[in-house]
C-alpha atoms as a PDB file:
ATOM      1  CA  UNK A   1      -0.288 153.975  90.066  1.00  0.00           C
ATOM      2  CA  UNK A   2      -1.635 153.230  86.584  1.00  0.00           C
ATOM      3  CA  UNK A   3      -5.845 153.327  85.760  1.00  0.00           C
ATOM      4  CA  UNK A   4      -7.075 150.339  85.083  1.00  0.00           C
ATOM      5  CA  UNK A   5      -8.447 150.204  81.514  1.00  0.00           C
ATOM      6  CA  UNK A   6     -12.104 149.800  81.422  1.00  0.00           C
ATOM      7  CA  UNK A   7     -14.084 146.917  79.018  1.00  0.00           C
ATOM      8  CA  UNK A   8     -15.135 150.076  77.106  1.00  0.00           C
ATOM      9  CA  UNK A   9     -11.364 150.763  75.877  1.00  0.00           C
ATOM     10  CA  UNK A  10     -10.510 147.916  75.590  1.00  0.00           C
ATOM     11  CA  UNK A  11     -12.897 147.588  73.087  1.00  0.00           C
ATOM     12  CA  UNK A  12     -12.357 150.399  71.264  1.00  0.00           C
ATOM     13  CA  UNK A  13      -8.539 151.091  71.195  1.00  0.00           C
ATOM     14  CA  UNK A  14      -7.816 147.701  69.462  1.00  0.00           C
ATOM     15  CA  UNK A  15      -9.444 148.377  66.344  1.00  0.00           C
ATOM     16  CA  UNK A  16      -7.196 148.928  63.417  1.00  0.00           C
ATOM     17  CA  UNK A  17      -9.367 148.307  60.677  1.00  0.00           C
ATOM     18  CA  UNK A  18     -13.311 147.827  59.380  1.00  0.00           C
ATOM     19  CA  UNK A  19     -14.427 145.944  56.649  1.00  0.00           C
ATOM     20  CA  UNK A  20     -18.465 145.526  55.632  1.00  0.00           C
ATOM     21  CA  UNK A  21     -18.647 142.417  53.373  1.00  0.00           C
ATOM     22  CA  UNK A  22     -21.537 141.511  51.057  1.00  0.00           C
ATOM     23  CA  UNK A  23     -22.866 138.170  50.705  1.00  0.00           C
ATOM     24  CA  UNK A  24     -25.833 136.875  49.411  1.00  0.00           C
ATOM     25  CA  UNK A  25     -28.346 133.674  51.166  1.00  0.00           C
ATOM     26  CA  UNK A  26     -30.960 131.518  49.815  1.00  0.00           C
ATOM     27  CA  UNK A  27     -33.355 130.184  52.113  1.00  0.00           C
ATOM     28  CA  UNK A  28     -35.939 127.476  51.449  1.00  0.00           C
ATOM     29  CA  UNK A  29     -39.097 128.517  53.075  1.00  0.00           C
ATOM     30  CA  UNK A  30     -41.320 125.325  51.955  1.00  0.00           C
ATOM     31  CA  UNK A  31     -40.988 122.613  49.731  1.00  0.00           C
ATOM     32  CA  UNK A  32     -43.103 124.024  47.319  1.00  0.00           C
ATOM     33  CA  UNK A  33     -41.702 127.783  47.201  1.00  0.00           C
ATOM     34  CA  UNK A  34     -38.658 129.098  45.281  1.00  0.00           C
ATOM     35  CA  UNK A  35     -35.832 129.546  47.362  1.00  0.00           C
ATOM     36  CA  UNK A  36     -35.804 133.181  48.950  1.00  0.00           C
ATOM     37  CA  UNK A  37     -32.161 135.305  48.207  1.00  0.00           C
ATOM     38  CA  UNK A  38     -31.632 137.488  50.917  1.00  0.00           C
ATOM     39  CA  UNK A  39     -28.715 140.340  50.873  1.00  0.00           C
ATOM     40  CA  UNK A  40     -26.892 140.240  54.037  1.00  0.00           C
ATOM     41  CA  UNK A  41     -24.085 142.943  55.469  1.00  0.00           C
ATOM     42  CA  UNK A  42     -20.776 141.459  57.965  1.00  0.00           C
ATOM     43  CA  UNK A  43     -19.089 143.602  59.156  1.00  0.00           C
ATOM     44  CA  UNK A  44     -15.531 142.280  60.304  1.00  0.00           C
ATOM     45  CA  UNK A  45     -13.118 144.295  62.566  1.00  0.00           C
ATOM     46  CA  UNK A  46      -9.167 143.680  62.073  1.00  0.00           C
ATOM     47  CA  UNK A  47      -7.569 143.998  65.416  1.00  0.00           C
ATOM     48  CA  UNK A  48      -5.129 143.872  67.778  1.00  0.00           C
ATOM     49  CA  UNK A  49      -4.675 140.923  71.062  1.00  0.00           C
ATOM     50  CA  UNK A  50      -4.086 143.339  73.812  1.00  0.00           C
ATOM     51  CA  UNK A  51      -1.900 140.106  75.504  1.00  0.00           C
ATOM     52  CA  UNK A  52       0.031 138.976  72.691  1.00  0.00           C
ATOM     53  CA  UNK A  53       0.119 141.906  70.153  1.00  0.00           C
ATOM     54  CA  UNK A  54      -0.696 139.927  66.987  1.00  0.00           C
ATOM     55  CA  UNK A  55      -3.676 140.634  64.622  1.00  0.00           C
ATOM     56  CA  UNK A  56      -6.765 138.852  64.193  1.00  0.00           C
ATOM     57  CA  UNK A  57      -9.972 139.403  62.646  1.00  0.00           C
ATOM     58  CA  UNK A  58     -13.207 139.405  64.277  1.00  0.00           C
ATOM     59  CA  UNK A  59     -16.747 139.779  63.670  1.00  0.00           C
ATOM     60  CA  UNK A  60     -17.591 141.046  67.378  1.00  0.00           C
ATOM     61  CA  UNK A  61     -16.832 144.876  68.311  1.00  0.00           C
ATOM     62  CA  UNK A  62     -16.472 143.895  71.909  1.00  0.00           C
ATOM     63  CA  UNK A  63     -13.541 141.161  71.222  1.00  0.00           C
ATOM     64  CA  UNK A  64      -9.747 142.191  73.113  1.00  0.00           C
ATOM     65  CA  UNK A  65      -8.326 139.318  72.460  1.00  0.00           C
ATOM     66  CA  UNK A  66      -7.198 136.331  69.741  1.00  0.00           C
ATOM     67  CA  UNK A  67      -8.068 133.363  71.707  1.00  0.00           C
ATOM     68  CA  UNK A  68      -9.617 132.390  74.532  1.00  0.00           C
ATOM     69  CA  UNK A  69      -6.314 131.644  76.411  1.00  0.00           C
ATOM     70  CA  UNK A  70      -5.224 135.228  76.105  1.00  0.00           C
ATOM     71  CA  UNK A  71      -8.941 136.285  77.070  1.00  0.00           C
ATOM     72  CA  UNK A  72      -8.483 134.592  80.388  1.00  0.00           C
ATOM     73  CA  UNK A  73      -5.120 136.114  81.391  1.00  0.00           C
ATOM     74  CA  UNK A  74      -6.455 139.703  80.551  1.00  0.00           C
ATOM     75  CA  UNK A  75      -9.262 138.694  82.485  1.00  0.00           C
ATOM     76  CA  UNK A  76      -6.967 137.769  85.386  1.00  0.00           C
ATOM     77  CA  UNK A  77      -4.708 140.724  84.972  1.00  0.00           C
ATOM     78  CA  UNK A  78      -7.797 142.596  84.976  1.00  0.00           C
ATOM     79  CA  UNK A  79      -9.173 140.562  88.404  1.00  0.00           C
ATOM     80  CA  UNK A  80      -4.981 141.832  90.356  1.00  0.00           C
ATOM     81  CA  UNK A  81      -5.652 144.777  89.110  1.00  0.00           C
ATOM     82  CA  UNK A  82      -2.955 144.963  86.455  1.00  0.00           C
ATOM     83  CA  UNK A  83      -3.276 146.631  82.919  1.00  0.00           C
ATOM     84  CA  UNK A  84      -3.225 144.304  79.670  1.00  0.00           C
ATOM     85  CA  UNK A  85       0.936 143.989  79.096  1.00  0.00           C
ATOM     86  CA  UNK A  86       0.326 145.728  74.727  1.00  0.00           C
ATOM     87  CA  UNK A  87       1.258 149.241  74.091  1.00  0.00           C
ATOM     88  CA  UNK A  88      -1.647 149.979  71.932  1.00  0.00           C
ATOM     89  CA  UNK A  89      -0.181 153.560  71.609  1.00  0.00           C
ATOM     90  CA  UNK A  90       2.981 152.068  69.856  1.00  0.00           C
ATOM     91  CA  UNK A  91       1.290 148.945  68.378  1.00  0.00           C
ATOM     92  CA  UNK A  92      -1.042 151.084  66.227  1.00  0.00           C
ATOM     93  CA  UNK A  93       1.143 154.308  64.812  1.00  0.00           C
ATOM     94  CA  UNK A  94       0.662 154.337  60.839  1.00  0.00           C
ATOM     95  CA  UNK A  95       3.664 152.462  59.791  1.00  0.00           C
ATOM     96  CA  UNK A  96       3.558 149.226  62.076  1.00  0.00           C
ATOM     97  CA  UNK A  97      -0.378 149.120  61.008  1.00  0.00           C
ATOM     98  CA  UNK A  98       0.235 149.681  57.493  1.00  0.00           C
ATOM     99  CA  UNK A  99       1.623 145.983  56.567  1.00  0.00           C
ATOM    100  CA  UNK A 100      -0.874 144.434  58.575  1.00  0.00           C
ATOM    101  CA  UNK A 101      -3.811 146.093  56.696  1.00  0.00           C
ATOM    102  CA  UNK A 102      -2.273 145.378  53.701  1.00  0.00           C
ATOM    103  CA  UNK A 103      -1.585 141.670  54.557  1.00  0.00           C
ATOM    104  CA  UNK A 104      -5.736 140.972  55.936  1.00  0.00           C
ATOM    105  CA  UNK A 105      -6.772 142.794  52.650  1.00  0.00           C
ATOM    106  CA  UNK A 106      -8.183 146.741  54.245  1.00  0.00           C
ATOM    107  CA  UNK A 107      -8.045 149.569  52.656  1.00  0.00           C
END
């Protein structure tokens, strides 16, 4: 019989790609007072829906799926004790990942 996958891989064995983006805020702290610029860092995560194998993007590290319809059948696969039906093995080798990247914009 197959291990269950913990929330912990799940996690981590979707995650194709990481991107830190720049972006820059002004915030208004009175009337009287100049706005304030503030630098802030995203980082966004390109990944993989362990239900329906197509990539998304995400700002959360602890995101396994695209939507929150597949969310709930993992969840329910997870609940019968069955494993998430993606081959993340086979879904991330170099050459099916390197179109994808390319398409979302990573390096």
């Amino acid at each position: 019989m197959a291990i269950i996958l913990s929330k912990k891989d799940l996690y981590t064995s979707n995650i194709i790609g990481v991107k830190v983006e720049k972006q820059k805020r002004s915030y208004n702290q009175t009337i009287g007072d100049a706005p304030r610029i503030v630098d802030i860092r995203r980082t966004r995560y390109l990944k993989i829906c362990w239900m329906c194998g197509s990539p998304y993007e995400s700002n959360r590290v602890n995101s396994f799926a695209c939507s929150t319809r597949c969310s709930q059948n993992i969840w329910h696969h997870r609940q019968n004790g069955i494993n998430p039906p993606a081959r993340m093995d086979q879904l991330t080798k170099e050459k099916n990942v390197k179109e994808v990247k390319e398409r979302f914009g990573y390096l």
